[in-house]
PDB file of N, CA and C in Angstrom:
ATOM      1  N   UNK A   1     131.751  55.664  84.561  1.00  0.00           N
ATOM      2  CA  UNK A   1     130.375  55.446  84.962  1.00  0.00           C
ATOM      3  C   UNK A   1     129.488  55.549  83.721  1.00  0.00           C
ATOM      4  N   UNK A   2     128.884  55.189  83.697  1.00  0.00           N
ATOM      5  CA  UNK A   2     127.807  54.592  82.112  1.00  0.00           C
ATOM      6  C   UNK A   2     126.569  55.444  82.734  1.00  0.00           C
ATOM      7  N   UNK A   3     125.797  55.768  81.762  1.00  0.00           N
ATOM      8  CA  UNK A   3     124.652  56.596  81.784  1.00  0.00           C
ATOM      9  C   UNK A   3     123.583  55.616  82.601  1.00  0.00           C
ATOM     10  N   UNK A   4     123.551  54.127  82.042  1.00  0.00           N
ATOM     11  CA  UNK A   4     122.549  53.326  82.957  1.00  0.00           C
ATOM     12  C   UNK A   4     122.590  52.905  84.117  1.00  0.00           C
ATOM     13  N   UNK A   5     123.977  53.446  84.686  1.00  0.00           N
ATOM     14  CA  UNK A   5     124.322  53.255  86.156  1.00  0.00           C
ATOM     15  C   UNK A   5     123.723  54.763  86.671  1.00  0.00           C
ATOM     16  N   UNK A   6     124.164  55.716  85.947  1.00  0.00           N
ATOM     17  CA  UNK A   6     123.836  57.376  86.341  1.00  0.00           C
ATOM     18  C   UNK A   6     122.033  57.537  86.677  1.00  0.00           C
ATOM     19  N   UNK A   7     121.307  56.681  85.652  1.00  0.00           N
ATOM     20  CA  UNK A   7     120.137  56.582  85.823  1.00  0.00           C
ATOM     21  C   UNK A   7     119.224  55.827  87.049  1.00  0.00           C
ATOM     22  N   UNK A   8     119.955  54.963  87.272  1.00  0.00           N
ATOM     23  CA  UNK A   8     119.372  54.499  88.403  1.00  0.00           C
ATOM     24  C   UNK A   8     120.238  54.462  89.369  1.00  0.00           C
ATOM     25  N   UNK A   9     120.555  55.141  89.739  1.00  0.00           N
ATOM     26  CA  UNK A   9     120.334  56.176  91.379  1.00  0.00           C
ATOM     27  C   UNK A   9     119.684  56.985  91.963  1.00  0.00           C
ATOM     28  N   UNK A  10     119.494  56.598  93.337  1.00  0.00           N
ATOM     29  CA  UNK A  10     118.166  57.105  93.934  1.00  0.00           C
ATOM     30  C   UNK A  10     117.728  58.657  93.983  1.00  0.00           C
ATOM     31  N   UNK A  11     118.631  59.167  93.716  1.00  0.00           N
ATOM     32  CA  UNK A  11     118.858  60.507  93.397  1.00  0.00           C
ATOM     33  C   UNK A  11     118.295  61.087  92.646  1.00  0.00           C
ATOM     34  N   UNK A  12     118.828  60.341  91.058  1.00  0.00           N
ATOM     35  CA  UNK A  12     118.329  61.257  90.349  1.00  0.00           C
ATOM     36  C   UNK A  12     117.291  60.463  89.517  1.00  0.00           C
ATOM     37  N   UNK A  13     116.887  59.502  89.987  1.00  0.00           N
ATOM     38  CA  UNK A  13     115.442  58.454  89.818  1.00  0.00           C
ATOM     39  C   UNK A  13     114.351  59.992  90.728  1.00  0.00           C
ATOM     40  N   UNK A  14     114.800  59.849  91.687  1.00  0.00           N
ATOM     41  CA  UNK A  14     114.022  61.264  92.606  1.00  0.00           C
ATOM     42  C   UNK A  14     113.969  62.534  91.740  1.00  0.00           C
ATOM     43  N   UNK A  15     114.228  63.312  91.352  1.00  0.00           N
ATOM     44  CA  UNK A  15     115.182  63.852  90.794  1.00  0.00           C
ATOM     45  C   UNK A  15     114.029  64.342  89.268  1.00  0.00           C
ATOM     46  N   UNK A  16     114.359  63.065  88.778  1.00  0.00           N
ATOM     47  CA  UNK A  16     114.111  62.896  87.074  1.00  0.00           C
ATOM     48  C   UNK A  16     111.995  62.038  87.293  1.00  0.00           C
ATOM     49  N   UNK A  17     111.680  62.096  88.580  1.00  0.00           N
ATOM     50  CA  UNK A  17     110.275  62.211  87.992  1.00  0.00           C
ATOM     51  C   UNK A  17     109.596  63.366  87.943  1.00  0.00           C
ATOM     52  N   UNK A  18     108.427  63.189  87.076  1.00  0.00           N
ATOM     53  CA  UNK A  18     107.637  64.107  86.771  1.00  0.00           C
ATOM     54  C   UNK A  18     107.095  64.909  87.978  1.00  0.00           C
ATOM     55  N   UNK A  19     106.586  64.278  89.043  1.00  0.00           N
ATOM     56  CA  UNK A  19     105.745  65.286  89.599  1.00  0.00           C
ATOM     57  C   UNK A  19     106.698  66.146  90.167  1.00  0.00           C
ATOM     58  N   UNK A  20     108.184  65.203  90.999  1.00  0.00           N
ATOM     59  CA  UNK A  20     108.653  66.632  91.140  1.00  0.00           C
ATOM     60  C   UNK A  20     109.294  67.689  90.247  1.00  0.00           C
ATOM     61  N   UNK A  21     109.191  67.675  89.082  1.00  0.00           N
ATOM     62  CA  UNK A  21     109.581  67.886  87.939  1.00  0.00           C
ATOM     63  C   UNK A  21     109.213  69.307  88.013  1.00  0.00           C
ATOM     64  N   UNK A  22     107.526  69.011  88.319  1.00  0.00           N
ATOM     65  CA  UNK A  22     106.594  69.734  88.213  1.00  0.00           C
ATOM     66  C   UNK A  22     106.394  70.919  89.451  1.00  0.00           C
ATOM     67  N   UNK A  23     106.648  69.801  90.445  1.00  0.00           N
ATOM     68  CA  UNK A  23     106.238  70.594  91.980  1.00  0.00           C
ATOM     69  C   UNK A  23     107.443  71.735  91.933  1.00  0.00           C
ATOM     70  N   UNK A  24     108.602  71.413  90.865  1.00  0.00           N
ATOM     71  CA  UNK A  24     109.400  72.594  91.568  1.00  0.00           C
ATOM     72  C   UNK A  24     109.472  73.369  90.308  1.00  0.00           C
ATOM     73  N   UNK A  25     109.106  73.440  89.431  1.00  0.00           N
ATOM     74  CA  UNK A  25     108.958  74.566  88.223  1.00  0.00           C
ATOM     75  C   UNK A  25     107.417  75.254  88.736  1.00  0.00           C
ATOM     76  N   UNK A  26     106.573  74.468  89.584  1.00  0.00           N
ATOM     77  CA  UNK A  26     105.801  75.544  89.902  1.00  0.00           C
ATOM     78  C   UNK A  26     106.211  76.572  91.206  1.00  0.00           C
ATOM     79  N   UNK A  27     106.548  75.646  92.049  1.00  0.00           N
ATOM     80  CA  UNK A  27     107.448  76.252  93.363  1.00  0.00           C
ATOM     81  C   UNK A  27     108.405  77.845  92.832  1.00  0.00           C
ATOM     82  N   UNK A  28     108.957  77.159  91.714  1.00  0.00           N
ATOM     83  CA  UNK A  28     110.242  78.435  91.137  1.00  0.00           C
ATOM     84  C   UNK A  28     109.033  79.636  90.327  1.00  0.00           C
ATOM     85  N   UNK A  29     108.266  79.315  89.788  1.00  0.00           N
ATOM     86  CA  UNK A  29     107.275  79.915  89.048  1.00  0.00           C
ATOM     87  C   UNK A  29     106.470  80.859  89.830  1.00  0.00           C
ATOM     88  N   UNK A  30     106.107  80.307  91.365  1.00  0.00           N
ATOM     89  CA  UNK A  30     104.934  81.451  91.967  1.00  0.00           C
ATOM     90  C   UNK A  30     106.195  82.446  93.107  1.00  0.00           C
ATOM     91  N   UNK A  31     107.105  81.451  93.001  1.00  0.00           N
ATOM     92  CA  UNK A  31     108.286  82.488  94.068  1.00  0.00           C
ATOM     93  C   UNK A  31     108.582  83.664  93.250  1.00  0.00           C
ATOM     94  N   UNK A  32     109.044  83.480  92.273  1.00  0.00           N
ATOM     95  CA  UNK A  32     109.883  84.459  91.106  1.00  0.00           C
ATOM     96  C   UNK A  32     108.590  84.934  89.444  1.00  0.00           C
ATOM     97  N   UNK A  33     108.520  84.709  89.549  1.00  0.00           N
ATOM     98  CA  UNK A  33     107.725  85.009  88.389  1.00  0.00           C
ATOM     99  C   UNK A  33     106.384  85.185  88.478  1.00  0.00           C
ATOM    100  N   UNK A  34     105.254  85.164  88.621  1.00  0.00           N
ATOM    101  CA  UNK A  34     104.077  84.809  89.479  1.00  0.00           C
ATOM    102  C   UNK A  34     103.231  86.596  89.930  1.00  0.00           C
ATOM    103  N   UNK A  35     102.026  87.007  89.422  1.00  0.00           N
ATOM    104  CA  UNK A  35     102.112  87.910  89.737  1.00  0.00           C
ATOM    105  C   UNK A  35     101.915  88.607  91.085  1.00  0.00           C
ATOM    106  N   UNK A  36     101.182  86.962  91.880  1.00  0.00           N
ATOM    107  CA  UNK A  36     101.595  87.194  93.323  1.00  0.00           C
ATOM    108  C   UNK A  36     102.882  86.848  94.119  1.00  0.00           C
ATOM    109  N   UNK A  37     103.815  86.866  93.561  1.00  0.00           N
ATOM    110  CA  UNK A  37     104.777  86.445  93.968  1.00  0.00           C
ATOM    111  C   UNK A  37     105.819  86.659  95.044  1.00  0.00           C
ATOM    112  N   UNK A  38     106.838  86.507  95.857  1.00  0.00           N
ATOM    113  CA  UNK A  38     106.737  86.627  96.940  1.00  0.00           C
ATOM    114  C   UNK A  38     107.197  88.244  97.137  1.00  0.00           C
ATOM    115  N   UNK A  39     108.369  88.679  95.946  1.00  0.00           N
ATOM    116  CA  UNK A  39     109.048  89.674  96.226  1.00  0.00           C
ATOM    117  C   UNK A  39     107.565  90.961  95.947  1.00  0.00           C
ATOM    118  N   UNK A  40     106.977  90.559  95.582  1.00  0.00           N
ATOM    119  CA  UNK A  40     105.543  91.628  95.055  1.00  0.00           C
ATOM    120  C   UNK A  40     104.861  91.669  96.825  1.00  0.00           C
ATOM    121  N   UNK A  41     104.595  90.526  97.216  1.00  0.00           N
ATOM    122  CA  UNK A  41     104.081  90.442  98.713  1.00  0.00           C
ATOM    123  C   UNK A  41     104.861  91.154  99.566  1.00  0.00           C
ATOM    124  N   UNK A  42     106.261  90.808  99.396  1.00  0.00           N
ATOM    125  CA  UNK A  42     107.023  91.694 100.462  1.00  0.00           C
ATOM    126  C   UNK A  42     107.236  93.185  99.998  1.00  0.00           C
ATOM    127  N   UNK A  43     106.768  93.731  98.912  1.00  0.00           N
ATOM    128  CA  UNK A  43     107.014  95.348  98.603  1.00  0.00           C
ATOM    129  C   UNK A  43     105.907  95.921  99.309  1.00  0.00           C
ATOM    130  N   UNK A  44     105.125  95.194  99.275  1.00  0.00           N
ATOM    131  CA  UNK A  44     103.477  95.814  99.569  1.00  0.00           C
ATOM    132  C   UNK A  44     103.449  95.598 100.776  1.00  0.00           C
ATOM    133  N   UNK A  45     103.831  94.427 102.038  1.00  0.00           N
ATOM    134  CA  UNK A  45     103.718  94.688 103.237  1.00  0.00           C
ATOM    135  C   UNK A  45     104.656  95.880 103.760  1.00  0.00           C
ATOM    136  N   UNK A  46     105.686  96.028 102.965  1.00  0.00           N
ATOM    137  CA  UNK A  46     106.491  97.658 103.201  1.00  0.00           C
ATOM    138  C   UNK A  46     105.881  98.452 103.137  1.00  0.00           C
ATOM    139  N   UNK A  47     105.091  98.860 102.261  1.00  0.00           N
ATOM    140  CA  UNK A  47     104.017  99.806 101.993  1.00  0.00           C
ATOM    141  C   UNK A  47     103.156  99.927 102.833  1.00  0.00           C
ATOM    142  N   UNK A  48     102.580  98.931 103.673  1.00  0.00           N
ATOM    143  CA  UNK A  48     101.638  98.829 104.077  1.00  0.00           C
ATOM    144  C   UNK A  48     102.156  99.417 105.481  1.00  0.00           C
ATOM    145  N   UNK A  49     103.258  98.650 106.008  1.00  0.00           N
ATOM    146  CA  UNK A  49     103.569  99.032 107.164  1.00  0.00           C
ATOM    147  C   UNK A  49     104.064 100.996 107.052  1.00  0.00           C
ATOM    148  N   UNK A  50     104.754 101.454 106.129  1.00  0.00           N
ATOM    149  CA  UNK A  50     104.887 102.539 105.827  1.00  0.00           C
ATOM    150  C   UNK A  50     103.785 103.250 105.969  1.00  0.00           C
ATOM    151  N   UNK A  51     102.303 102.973 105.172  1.00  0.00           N
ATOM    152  CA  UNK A  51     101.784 103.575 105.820  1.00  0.00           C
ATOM    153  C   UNK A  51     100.820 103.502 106.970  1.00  0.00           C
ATOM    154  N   UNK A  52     100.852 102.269 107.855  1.00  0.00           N
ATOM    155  CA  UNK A  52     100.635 102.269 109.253  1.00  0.00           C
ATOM    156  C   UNK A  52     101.243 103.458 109.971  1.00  0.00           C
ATOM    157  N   UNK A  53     102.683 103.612 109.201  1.00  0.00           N
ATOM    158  CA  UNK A  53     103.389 104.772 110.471  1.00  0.00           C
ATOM    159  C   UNK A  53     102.573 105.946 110.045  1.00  0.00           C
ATOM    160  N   UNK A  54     102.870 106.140 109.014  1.00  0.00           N
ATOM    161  CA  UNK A  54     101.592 107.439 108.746  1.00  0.00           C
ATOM    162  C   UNK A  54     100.657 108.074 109.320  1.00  0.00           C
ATOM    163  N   UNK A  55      99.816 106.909 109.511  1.00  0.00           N
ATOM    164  CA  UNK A  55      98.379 106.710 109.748  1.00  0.00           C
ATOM    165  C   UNK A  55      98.583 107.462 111.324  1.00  0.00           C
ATOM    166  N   UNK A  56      99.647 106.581 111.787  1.00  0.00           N
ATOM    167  CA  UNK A  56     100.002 106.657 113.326  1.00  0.00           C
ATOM    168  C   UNK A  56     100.125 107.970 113.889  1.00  0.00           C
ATOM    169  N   UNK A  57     101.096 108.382 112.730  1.00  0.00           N
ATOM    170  CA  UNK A  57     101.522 110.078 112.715  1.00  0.00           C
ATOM    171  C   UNK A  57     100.229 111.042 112.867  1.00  0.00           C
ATOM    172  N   UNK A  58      99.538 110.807 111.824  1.00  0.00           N
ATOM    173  CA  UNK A  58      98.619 111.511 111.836  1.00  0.00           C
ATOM    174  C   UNK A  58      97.601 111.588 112.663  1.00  0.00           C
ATOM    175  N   UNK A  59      96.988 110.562 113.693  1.00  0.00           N
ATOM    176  CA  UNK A  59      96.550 110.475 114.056  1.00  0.00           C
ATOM    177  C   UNK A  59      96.564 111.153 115.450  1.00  0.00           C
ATOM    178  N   UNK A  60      98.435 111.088 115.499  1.00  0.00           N
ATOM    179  CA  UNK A  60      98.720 111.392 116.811  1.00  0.00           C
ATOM    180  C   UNK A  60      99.013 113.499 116.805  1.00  0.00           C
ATOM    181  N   UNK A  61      98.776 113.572 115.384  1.00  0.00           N
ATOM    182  CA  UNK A  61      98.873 115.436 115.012  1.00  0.00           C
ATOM    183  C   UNK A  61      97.206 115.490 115.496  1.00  0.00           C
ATOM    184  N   UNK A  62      96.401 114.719 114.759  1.00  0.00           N
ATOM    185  CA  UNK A  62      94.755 115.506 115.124  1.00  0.00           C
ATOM    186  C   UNK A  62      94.739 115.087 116.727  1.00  0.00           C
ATOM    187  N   UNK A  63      94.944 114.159 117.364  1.00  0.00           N
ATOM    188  CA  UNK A  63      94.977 114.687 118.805  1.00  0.00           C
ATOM    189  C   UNK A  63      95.500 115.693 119.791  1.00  0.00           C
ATOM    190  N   UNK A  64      96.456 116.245 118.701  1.00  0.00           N
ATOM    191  CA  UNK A  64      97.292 117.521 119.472  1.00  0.00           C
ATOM    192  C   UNK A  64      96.767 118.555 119.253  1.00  0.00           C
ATOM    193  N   UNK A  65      95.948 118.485 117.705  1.00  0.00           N
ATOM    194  CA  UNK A  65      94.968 119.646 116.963  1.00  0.00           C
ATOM    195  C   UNK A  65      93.654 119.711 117.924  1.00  0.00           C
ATOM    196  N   UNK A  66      93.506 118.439 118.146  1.00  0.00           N
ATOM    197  CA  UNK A  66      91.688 118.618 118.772  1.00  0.00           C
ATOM    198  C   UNK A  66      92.195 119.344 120.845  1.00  0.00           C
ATOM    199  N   UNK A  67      93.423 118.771 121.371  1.00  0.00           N
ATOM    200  CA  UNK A  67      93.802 119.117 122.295  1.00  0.00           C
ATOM    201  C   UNK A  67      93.618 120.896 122.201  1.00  0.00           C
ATOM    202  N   UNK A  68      94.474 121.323 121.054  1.00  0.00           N
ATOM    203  CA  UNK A  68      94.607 122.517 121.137  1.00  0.00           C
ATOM    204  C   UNK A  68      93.033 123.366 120.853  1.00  0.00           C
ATOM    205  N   UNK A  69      92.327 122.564 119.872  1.00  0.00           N
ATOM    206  CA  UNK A  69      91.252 123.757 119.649  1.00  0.00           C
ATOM    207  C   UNK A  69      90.348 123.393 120.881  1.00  0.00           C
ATOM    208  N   UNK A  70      90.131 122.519 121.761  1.00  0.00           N
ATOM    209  CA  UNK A  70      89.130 122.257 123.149  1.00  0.00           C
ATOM    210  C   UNK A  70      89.893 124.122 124.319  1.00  0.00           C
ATOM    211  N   UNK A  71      91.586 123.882 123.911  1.00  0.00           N
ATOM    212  CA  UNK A  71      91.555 124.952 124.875  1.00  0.00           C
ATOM    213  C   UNK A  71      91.640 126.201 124.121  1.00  0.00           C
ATOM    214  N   UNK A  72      91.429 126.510 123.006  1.00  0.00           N
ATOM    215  CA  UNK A  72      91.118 127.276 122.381  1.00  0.00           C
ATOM    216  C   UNK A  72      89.351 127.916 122.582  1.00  0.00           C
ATOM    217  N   UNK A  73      89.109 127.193 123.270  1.00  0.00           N
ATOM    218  CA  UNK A  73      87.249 127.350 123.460  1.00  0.00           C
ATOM    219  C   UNK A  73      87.223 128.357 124.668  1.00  0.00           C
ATOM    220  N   UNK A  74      88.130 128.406 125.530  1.00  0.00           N
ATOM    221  CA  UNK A  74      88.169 129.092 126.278  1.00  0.00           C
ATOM    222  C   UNK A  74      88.641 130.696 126.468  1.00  0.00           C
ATOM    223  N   UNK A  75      87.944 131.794 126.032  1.00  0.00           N
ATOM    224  CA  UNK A  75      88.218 133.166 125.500  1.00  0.00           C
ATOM    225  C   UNK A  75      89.245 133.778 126.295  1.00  0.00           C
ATOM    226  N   UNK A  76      90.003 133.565 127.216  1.00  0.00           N
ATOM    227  CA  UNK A  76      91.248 133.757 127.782  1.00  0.00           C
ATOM    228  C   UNK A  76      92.275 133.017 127.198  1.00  0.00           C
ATOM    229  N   UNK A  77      92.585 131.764 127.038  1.00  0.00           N
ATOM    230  CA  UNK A  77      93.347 130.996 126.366  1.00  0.00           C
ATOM    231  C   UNK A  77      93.219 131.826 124.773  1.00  0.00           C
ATOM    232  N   UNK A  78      92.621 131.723 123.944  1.00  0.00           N
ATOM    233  CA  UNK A  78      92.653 132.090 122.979  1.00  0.00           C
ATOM    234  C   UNK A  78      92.842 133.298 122.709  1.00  0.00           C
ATOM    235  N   UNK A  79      92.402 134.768 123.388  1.00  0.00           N
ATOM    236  CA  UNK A  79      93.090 135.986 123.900  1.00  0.00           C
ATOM    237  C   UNK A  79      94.800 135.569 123.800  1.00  0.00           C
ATOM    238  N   UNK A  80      95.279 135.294 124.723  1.00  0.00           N
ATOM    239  CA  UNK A  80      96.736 134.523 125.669  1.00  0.00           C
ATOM    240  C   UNK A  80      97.395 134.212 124.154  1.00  0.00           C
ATOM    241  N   UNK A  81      96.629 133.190 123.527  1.00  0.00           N
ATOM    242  CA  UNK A  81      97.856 133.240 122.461  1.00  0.00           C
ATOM    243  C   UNK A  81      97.518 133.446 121.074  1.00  0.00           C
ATOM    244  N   UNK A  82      96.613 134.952 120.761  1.00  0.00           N
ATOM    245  CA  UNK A  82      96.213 135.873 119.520  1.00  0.00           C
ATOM    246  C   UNK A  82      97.803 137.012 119.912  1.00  0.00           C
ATOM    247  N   UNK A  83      97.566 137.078 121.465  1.00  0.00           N
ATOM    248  CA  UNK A  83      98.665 138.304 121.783  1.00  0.00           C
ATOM    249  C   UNK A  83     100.482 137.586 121.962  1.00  0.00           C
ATOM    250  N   UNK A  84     100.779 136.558 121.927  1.00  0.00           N
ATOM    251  CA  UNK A  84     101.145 135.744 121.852  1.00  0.00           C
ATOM    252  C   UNK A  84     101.581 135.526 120.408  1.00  0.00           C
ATOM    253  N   UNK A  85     101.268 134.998 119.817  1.00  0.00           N
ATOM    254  CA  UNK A  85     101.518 134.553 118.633  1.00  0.00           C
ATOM    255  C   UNK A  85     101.448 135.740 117.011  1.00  0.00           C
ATOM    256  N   UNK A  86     100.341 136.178 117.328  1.00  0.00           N
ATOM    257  CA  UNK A  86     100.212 137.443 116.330  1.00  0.00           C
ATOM    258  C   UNK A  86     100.630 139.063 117.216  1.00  0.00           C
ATOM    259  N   UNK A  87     101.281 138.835 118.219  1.00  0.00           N
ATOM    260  CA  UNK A  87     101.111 140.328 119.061  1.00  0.00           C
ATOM    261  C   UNK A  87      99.954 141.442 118.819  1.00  0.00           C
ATOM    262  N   UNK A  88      98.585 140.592 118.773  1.00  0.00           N
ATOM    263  CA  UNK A  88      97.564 141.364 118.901  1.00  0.00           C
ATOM    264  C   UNK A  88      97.541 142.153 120.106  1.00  0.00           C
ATOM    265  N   UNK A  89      96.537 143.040 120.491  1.00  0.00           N
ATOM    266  CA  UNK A  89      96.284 144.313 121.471  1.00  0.00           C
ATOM    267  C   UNK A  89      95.259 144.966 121.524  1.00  0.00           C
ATOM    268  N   UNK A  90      95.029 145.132 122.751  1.00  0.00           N
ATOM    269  CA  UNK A  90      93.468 146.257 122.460  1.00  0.00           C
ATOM    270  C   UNK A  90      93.836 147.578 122.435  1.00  0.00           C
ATOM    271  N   UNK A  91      92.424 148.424 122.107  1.00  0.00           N
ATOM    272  CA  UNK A  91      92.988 149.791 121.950  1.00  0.00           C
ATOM    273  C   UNK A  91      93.530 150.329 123.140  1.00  0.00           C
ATOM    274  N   UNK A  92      94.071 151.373 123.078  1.00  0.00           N
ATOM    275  CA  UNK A  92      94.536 152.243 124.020  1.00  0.00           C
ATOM    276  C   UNK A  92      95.405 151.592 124.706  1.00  0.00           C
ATOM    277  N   UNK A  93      96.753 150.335 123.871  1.00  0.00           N
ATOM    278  CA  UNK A  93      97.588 149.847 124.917  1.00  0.00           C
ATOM    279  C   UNK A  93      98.447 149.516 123.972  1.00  0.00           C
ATOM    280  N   UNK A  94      99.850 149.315 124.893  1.00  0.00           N
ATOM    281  CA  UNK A  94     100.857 149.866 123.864  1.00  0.00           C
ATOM    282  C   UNK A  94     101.642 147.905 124.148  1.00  0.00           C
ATOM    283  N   UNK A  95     101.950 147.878 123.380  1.00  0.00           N
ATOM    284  CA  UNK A  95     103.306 146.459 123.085  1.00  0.00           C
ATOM    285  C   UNK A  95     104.303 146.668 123.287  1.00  0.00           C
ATOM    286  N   UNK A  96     105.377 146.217 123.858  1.00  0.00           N
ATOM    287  CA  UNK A  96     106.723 146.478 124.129  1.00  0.00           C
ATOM    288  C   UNK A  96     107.534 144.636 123.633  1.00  0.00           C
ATOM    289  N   UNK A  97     108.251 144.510 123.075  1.00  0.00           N
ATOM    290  CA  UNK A  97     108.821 143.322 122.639  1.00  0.00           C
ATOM    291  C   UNK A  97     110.400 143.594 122.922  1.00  0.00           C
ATOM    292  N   UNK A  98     110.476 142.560 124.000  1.00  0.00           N
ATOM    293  CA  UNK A  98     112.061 142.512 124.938  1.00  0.00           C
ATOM    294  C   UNK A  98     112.472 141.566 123.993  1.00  0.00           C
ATOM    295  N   UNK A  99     113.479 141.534 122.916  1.00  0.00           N
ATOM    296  CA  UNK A  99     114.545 140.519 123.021  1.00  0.00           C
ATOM    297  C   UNK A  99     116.019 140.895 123.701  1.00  0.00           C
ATOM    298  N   UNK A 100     116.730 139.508 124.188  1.00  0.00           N
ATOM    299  CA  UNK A 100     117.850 139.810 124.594  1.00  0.00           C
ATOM    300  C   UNK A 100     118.651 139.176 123.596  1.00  0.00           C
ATOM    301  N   UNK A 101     120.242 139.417 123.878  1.00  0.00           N
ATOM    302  CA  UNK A 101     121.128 139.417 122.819  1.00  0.00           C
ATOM    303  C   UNK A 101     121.106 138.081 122.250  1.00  0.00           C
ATOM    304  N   UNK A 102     121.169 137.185 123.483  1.00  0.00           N
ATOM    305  CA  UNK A 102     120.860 135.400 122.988  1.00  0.00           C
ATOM    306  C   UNK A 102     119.976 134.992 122.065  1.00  0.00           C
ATOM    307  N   UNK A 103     118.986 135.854 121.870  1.00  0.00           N
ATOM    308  CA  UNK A 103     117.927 135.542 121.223  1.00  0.00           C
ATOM    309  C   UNK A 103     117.696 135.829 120.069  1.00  0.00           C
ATOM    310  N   UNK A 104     118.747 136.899 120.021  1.00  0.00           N
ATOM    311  CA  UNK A 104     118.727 137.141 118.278  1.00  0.00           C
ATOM    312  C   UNK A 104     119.571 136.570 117.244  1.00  0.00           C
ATOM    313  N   UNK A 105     119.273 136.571 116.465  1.00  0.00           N
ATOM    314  CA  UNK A 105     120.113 135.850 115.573  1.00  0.00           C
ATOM    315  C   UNK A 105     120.810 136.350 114.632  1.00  0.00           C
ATOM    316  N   UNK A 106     122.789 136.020 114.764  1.00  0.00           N
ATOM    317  CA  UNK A 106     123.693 136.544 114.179  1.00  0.00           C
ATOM    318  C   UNK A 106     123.915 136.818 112.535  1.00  0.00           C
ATOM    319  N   UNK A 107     124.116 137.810 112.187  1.00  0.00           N
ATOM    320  CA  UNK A 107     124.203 138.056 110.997  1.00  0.00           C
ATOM    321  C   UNK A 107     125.728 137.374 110.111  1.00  0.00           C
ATOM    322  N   UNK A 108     126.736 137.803 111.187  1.00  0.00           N
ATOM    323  CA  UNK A 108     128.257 137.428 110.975  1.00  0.00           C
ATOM    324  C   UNK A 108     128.533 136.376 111.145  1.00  0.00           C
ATOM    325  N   UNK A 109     129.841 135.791 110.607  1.00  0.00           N
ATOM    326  CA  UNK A 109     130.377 134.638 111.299  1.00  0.00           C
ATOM    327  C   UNK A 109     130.896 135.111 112.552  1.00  0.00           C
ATOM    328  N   UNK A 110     131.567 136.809 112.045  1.00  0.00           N
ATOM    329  CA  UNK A 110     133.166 137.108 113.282  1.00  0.00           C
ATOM    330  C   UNK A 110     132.342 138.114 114.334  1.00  0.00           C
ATOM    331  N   UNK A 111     131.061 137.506 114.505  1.00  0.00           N
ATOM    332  CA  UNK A 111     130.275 138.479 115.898  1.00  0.00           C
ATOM    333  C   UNK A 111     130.174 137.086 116.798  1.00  0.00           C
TER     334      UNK A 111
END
């Protein structure tokens, strides 16, 4: 096959003009190289969605925070778990703290 047969085929007549010459060194240029380029677009919608979950997270802690301090407004509730949580007490009354054996936690392997 001779180069002037190789040349004119529709192929690489297609092929060997300029614009697409062009259209695909820019095509290869903004995919891969490009500083918007695609793999840069897809790190950052990771990011982005990453921190959507975040956002989500957090959002869904200050509703549990604002839940808790609304019943915190109430001076029985908040009494309930000062004695509760810190084993606070008023004067002249004594604390007694029941654990049972389940509840404590083993020191040994061979207990």
């Amino acid at each position: 096959m001779k180069l002037s047969e190789f040349k004119n085929k529709k192929w690489v007549r297609f092929v060997s003009n300029k614009y697409v010459l062009i259209l695909v060194f820019f095509i290869i240029w903004m995919f891969f190289f490009d500083t918007n380029s695609y793999f840069i677009h897809k790190e950052l919608n990771e990011d982005i969605d990453a921190l959507e979950q975040k956002k989500e997270e957090y959002q869904n802690e200050i509703a549990r925070d604002k839940a808790f301090i609304e019943k915190m407004e109430d001076s029985n509730e908040m009494e309930k778990y000062a004695r509760e949580k810190y084993y606070l007490k008023k004067e002249n009354e004594d604390i007694y703290i029941i654990q049972y054996e389940d509840s404590l936690q083993k020191k040994g392997n061979n207990e």
